[in-house]
N, C-alpha and C. Protein backbone atom coordinates (compact mmCIF):
# COMPACT_ATOMS: atom_id res chain seq x y z
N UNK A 1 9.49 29.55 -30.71
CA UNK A 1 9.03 28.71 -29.63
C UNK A 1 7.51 28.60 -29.68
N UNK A 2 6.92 29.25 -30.75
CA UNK A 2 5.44 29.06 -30.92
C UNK A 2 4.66 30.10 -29.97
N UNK A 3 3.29 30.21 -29.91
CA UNK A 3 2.51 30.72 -29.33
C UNK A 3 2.95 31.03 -27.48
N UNK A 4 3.85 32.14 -27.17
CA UNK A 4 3.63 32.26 -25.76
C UNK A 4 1.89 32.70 -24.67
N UNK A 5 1.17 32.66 -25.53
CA UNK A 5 0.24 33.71 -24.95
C UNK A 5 -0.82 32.13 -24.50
N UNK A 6 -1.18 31.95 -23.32
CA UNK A 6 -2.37 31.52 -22.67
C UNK A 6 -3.03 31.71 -22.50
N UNK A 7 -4.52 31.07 -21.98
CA UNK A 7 -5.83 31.29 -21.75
C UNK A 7 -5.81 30.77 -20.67
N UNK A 8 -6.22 31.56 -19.36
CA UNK A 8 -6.88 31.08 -18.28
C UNK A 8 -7.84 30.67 -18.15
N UNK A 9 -8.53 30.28 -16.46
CA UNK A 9 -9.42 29.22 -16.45
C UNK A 9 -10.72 30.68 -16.64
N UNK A 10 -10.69 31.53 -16.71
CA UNK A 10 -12.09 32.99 -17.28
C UNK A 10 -12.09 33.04 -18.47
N UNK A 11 -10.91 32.43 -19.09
CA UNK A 11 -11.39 33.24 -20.41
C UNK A 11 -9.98 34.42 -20.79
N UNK A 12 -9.16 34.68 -19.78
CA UNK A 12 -8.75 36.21 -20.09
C UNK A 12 -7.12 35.18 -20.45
N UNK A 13 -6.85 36.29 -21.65
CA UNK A 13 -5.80 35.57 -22.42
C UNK A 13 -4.70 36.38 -21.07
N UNK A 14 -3.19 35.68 -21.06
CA UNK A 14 -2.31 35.56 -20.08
C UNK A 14 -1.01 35.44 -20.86
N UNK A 15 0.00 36.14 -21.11
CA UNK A 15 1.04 35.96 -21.27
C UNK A 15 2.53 35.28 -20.44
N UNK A 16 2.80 33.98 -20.95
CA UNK A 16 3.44 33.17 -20.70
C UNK A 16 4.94 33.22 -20.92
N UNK A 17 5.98 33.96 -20.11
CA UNK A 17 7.28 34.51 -20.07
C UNK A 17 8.34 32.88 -19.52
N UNK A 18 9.32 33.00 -20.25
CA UNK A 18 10.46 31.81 -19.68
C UNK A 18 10.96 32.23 -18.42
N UNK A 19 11.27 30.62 -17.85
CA UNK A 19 11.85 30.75 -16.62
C UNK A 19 12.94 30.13 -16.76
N UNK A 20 13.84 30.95 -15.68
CA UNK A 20 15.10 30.32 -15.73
C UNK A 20 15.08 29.46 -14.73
N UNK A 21 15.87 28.23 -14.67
CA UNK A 21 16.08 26.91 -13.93
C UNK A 21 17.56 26.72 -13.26
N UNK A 22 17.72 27.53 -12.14
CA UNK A 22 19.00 26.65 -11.75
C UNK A 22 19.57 25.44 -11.75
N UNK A 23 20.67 24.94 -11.69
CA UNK A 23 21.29 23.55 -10.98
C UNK A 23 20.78 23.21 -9.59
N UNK A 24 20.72 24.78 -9.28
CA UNK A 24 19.84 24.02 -7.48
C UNK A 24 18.42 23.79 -7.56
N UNK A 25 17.25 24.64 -8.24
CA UNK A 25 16.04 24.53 -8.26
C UNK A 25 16.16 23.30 -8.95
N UNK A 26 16.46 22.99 -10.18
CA UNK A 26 16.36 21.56 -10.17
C UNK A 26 16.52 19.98 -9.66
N UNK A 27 18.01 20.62 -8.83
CA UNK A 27 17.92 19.64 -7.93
C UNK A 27 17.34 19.50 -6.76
N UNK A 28 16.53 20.56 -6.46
CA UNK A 28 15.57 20.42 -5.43
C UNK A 28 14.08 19.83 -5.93
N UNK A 29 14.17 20.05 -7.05
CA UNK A 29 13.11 19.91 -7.81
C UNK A 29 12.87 18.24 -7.94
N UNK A 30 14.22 17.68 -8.48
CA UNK A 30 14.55 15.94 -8.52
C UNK A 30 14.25 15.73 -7.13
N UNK A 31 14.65 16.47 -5.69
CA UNK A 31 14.70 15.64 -4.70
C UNK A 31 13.08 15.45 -4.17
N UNK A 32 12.34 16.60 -4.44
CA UNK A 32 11.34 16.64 -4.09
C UNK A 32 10.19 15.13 -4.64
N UNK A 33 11.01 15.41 -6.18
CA UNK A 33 9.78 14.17 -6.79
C UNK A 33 9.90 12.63 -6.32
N UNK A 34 11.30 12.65 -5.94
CA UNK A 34 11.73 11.27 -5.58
C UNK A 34 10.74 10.68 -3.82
N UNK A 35 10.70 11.99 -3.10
CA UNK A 35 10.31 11.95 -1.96
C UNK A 35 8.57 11.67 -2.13
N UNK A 36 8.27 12.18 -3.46
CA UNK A 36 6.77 12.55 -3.30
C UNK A 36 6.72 11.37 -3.70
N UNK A 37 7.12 10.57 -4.57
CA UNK A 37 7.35 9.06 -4.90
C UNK A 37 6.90 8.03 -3.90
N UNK A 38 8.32 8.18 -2.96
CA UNK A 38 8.40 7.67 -1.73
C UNK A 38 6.66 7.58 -1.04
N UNK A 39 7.09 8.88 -0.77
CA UNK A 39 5.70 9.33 0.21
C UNK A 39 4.52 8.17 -0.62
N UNK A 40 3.79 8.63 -1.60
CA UNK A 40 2.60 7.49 -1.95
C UNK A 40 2.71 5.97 -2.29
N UNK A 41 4.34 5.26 -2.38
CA UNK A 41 4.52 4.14 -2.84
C UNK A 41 4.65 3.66 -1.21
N UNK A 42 4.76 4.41 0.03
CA UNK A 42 4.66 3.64 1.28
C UNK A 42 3.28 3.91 1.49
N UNK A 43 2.44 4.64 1.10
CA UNK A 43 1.43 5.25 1.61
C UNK A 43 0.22 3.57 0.97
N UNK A 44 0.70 3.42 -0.44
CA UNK A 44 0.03 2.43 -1.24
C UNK A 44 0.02 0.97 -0.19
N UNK A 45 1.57 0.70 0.36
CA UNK A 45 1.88 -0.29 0.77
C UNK A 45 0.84 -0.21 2.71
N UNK A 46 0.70 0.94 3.22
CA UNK A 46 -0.02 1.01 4.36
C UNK A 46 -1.39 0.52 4.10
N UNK A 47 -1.98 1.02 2.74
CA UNK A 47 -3.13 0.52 2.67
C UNK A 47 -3.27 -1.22 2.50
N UNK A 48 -2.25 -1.49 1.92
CA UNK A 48 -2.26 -2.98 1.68
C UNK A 48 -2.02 -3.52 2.62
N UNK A 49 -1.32 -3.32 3.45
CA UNK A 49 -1.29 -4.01 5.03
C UNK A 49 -2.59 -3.96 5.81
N UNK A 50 -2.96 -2.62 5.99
CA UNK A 50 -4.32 -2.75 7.06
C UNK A 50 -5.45 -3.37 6.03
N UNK A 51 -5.47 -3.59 4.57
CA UNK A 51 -6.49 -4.45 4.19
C UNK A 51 -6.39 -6.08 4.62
N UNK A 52 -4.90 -6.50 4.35
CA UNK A 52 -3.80 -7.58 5.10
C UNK A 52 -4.44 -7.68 6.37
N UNK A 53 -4.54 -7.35 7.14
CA UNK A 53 -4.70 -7.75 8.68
C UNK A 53 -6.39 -7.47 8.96
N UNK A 54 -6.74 -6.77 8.30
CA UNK A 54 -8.37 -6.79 8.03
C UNK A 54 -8.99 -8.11 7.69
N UNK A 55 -8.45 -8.21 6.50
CA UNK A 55 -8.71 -10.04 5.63
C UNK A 55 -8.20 -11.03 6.77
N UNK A 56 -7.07 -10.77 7.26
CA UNK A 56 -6.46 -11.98 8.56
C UNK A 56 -7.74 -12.05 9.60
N UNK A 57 -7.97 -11.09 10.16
CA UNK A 57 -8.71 -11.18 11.48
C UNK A 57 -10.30 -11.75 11.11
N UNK A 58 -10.69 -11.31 10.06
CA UNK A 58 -11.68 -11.79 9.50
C UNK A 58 -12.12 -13.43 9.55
N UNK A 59 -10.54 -13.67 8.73
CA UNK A 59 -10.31 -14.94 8.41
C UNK A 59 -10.72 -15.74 10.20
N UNK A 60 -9.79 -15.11 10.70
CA UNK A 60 -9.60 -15.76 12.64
C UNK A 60 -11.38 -15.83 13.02
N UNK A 61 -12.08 -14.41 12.77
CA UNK A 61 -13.36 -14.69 13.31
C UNK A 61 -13.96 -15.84 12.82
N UNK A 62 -14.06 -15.92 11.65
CA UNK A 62 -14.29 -17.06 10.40
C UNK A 62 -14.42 -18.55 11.29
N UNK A 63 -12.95 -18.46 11.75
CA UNK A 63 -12.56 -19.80 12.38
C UNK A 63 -13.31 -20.32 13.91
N UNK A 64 -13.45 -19.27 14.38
CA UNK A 64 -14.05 -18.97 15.69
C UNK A 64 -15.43 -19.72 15.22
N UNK A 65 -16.27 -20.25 14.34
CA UNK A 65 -17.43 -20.15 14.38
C UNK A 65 -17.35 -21.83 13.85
N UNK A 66 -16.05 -22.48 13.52
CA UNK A 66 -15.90 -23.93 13.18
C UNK A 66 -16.06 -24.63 13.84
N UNK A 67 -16.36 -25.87 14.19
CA UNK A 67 -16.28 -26.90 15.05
C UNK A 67 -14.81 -27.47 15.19
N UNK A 68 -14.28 -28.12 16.12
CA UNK A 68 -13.15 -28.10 16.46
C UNK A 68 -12.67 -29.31 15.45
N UNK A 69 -13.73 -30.13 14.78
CA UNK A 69 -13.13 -31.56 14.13
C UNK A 69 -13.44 -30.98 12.34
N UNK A 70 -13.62 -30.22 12.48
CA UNK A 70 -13.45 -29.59 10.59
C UNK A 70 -12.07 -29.33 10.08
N UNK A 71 -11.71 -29.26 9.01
CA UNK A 71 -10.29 -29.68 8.45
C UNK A 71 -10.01 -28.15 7.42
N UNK A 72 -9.25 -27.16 7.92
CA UNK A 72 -9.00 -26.27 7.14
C UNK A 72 -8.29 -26.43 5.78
N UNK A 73 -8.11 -26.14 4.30
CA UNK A 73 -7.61 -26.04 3.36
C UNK A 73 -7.10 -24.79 3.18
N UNK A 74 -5.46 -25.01 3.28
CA UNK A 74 -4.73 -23.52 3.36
C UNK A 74 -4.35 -23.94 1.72
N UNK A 75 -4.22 -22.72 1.48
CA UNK A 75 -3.44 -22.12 -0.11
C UNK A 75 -2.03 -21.64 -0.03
N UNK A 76 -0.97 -22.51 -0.32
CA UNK A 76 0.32 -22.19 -0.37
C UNK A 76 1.00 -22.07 -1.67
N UNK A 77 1.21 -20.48 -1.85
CA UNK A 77 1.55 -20.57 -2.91
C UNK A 77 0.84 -20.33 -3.88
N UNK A 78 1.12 -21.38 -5.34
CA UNK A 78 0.44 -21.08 -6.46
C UNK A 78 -0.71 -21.88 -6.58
N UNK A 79 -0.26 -23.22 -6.30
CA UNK A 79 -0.52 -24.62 -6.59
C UNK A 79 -0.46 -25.93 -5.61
N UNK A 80 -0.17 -24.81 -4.35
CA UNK A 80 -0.20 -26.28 -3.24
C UNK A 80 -1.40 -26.00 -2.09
N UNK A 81 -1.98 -27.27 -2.11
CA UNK A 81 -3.19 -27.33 -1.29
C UNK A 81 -3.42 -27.86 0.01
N UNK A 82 -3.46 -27.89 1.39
CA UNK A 82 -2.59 -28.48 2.20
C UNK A 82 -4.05 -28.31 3.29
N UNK A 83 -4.63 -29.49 3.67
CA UNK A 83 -5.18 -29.91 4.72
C UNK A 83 -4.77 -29.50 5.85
N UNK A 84 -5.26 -28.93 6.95
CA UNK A 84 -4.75 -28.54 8.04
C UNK A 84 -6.10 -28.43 9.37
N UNK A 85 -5.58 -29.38 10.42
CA UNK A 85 -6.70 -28.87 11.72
C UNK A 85 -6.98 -27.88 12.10
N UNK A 86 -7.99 -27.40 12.50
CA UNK A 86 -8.30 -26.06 12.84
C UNK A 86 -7.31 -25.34 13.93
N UNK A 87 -6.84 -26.06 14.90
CA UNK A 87 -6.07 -25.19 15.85
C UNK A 87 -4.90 -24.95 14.61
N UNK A 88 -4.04 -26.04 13.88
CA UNK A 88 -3.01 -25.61 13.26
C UNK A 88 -2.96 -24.61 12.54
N UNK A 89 -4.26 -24.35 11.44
CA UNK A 89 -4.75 -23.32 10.83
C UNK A 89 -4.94 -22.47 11.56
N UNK A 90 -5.72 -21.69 12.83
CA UNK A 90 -5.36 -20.78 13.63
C UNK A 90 -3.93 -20.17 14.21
N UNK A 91 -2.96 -21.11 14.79
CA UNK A 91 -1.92 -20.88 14.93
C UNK A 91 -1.35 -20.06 13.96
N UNK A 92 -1.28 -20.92 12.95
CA UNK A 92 -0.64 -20.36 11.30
C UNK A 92 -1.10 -18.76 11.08
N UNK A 93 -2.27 -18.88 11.14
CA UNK A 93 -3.00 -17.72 11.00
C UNK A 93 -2.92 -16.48 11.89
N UNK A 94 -2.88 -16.71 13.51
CA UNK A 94 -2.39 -15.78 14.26
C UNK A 94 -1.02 -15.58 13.89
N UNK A 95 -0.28 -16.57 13.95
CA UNK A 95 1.34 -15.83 13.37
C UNK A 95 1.25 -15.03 12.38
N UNK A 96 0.81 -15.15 11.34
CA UNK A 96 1.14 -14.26 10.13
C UNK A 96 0.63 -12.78 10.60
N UNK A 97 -0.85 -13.38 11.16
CA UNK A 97 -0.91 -11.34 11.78
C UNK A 97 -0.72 -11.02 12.87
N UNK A 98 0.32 -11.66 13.24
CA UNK A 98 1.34 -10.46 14.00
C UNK A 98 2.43 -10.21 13.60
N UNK A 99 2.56 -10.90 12.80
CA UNK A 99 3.83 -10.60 11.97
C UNK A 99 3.23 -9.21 10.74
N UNK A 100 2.00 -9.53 10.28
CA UNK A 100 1.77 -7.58 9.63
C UNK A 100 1.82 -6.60 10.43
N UNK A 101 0.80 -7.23 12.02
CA UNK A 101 0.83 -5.73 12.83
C UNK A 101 1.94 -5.28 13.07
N UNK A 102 3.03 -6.23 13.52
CA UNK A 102 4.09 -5.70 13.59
C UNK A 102 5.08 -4.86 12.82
N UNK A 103 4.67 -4.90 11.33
CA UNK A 103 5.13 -4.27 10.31
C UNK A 103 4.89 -3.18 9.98
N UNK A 104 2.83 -3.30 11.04
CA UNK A 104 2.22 -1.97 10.37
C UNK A 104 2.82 -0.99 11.32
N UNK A 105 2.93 -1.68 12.58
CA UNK A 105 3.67 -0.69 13.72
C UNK A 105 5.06 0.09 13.35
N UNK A 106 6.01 -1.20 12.73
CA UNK A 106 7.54 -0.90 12.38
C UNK A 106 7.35 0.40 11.27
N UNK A 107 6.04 0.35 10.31
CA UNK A 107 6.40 1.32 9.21
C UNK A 107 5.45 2.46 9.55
N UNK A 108 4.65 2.22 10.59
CA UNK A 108 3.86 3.84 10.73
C UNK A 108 4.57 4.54 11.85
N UNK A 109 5.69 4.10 12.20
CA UNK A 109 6.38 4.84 13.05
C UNK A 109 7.68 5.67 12.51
């Protein structure tokens, strides 16, 4: 099995003995990683929401500072470009973030 003997983080060599692995330590072992998974792939998605509703509200202050006869250009999609009045563009825009907060609420609870 090659070299059992290690080096610690001093310097002082450490002898490295096998461990035995149950059916249960391992499967505690699988359940754990799946969870730790879990845990940072929602944790990833929290951050992307409160950046989501950060960028939204932004956007809303943004709007706050337009004149009421300026013509918003929303981005739908990949490739569609779509003229829109400022109240409609606000509307649009308040819906969508409450539709994250509400998500951020549904998943931090």
């Amino acid at each position: 099995m090659g070299n059992q003997n290690q080096i610690n983080m001093q310097g002082a060599q450490i002898k490295r003995e096998d461990v035995e692995i149950t059916k249960d330590d391992q499967a505690n072992i699988n359940a754990f990683s799946k969870m730790n998974l879990r845990y940072h792939t929602i944790s990833r998605e929290l951050q992307t929401l409160q950046e989501n509703i950060k960028n939204l509200e932004d956007a809303l202050t943004e709007m706050e500072l337009m004149d009421d006869t300026d013509v918003v250009r929303t981005k739908y999609g990949e490739t569609c470009l779509v003229s829109l009045d400022l109240e409609q563009a606000k509307a649009g825009l308040e819906k969508i973030l409450a539709q994250n907060k509400n998500c951020l609420l549904y998943t931090s609870d």
